[in-house]
Protein backbone atom coordinates (compact mmCIF):
# COMPACT_ATOMS: atom_id res chain seq x y z
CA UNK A 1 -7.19 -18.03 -26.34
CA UNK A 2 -4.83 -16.86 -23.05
CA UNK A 3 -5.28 -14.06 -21.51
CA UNK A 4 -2.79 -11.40 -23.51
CA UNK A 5 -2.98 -8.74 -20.56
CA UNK A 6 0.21 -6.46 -20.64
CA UNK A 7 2.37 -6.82 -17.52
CA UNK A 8 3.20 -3.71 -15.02
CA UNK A 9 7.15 -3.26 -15.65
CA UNK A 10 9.06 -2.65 -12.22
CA UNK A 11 12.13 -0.79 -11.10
CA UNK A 12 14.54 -2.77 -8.88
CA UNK A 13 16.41 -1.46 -6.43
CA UNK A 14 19.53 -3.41 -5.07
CA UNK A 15 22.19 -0.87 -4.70
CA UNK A 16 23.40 -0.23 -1.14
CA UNK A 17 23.11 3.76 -1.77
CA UNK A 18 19.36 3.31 -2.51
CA UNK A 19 18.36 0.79 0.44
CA UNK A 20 15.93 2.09 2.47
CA UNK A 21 15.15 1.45 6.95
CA UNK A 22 11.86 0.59 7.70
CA UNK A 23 10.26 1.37 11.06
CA UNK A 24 7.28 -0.56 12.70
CA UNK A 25 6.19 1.44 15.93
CA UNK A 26 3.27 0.96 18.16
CA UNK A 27 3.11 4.57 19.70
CA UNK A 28 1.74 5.17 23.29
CA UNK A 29 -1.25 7.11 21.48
CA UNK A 30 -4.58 5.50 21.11
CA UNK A 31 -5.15 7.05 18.15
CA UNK A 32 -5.02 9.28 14.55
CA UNK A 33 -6.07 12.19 16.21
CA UNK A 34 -3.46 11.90 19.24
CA UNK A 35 -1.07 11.10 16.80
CA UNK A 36 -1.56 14.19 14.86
CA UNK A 37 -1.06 16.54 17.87
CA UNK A 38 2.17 14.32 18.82
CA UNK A 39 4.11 14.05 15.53
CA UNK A 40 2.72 17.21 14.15
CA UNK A 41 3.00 18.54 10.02
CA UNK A 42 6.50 18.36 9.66
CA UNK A 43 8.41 15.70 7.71
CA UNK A 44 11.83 14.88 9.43
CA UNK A 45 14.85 14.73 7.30
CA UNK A 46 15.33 11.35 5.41
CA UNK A 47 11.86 10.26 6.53
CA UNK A 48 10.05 8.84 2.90
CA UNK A 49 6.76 8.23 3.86
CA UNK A 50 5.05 7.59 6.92
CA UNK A 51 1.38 4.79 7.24
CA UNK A 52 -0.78 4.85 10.30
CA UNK A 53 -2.39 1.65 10.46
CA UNK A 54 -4.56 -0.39 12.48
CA UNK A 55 -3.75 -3.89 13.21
CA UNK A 56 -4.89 -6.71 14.95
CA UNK A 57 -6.73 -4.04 17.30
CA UNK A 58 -3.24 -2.23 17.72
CA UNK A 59 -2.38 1.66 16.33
CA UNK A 60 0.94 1.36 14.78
CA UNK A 61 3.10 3.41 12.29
CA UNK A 62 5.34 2.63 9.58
CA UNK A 63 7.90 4.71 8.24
CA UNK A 64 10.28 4.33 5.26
CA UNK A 65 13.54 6.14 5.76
CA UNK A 66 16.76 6.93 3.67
CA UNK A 67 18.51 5.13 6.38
CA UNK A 68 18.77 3.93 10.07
CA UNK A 69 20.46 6.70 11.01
CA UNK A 70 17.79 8.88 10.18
CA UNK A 71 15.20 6.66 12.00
CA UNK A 72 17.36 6.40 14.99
CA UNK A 73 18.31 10.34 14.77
CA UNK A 74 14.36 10.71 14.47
CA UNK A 75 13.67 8.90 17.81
CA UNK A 76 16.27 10.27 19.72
CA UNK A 77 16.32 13.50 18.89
CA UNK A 78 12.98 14.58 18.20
CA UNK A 79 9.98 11.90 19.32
CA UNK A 80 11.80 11.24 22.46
CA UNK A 81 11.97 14.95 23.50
CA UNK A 82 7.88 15.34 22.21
CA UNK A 83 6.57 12.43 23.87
CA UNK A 84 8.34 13.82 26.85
CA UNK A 85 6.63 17.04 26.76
CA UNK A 86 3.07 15.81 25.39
CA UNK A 87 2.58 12.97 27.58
CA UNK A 88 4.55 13.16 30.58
CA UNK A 89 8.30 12.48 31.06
CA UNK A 90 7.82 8.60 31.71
CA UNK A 91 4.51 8.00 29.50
CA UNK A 92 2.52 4.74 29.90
CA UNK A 93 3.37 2.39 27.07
CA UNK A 94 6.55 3.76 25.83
CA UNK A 95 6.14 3.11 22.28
CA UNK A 96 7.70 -0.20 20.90
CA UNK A 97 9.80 0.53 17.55
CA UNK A 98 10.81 -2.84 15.83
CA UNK A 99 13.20 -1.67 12.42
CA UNK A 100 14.32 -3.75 9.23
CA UNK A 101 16.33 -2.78 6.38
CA UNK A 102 15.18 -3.12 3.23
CA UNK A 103 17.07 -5.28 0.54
CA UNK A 104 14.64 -4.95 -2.33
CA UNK A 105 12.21 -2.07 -3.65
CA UNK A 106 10.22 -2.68 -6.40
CA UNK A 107 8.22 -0.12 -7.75
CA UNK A 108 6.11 0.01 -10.77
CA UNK A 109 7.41 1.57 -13.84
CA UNK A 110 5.61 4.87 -15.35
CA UNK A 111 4.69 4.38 -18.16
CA UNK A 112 5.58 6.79 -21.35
């Protein structure tokens, strides 16, 4: 008899209102820790979540924004000025910050 496993349902986003800019930065910070002291505890405004990750041997970040504008408002007006101050006003590796915009979310559905 198949398999009669219920599937997850999903939301779809499409709507131009809802798309999302996503950020993929390798930072000039070896690590979590550094990272920490850098960014700080604040969320900036339109930033949706943020992913330190580890790949292929490299520390990188990903960030889901409301938009590009907040991403790019984000660099320039607040990383730009802290990596400044924490590491020196022309730091070694200047982080490299590749962005994408998102056509399609899809989330699963809660259930109830």
């Amino acid at each position: 008899m198949a398999d009669q496993r219920e599937l997850p349902t999903f939301v779809v986003t499409t709507t131009k209102e809802d798309i999302m800019w996503l950020t993929i930065a390798t930072p000039p910070v070896p690590d979590l820790d550094r990272l920490d002291q850098v960014l700080g505890a604040t969320a900036p405004d339109g930033l949706r979540a943020r992913y330190a990750c580890r790949a292929d041997g490299a520390f990188q970040v990903i960030a889901v924004w409301d938009s590009q504008e907040h991403a790019d408002r984000f660099f320039r007006e607040v990383l730009g000025p802290v990596l400044a101050r924490v590491l020196g006003p022309e730091p070694s590796g200047a982080p490299s910050i590749r962005g994408m915009e998102v056509l399609r979310e899809f989330t699963p559905a809660l259930a109830g």
